[in-house]
Protein backbone atom coordinates (compact mmCIF):
# COMPACT_ATOMS: atom_id res chain seq x y z
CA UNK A 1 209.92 55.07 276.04
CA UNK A 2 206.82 53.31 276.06
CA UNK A 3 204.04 52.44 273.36
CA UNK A 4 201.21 50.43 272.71
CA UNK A 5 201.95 46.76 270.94
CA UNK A 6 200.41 46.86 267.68
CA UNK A 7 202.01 43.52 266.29
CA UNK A 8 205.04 41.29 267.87
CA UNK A 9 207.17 38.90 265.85
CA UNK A 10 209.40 36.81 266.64
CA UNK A 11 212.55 36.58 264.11
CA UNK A 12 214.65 33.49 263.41
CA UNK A 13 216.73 33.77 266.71
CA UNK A 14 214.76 32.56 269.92
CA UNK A 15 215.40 35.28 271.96
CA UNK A 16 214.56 38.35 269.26
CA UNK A 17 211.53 39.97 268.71
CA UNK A 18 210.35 43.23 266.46
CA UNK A 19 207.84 45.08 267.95
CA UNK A 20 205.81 47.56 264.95
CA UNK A 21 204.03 50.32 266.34
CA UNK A 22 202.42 53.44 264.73
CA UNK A 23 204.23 56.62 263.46
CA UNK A 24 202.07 58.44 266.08
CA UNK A 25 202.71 56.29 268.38
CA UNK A 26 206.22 56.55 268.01
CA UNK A 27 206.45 60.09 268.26
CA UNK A 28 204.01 60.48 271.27
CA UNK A 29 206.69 58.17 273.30
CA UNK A 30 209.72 59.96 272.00
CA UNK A 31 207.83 63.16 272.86
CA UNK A 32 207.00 61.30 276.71
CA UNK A 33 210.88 60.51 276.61
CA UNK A 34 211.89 64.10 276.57
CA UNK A 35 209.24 65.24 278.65
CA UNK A 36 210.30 62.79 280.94
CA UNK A 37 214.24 64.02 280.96
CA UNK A 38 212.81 67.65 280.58
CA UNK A 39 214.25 68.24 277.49
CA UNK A 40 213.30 69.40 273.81
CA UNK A 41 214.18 67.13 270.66
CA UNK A 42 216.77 70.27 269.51
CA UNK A 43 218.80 70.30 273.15
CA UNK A 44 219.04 66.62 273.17
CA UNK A 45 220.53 67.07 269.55
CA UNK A 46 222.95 69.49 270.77
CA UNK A 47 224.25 67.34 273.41
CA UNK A 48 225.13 64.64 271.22
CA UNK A 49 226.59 66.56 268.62
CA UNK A 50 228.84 67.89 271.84
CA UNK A 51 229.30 64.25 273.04
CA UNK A 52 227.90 65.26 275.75
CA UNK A 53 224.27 64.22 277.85
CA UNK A 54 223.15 65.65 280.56
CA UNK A 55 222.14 62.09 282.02
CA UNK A 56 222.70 58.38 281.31
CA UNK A 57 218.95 58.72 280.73
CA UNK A 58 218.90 61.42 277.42
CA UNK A 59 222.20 59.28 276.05
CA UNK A 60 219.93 56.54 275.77
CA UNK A 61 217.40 58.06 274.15
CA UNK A 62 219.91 59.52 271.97
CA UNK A 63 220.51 56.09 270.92
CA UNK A 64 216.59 55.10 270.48
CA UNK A 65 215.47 58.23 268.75
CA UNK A 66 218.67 60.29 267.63
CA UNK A 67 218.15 61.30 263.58
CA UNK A 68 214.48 59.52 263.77
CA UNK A 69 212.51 62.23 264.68
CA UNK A 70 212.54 66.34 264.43
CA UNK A 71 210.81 66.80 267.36
């Protein structure tokens, strides 16, 4: 997934940061995402409730967006 950098902070470890982006922007990359993997928010759902992704790829973005969005 990738977005725009609205704001960057850096937390009290050295090597963390929080990145805060839009709602819209959010959903416009997690909508790129399953473009990208050819897949709609619902079949990527029903993989994971199966346990199991068609890719390495969609488990990852599982992980990112899975119960964020009802795409």
């Amino acid at each position: 997934m990738s977005v725009a950098i609205n704001e960057q902070w850096q937390t009290d470890h050295d090597d963390d940061f929080v990145i805060v982006v839009s709602e819209e922007e959010y959903l416009a990359a997690a909508k790129r995402a399953l473009d990208d993997l050819g897949l709609t928010y619902a079949e990527l759902e029903k993989q994971a409730a199966e346990g199991c992704f068609t890719s390495a790829q969609a488990r990852a973005l599982w992980v990112s967006i899975g119960g964020t969005v009802g795409l």
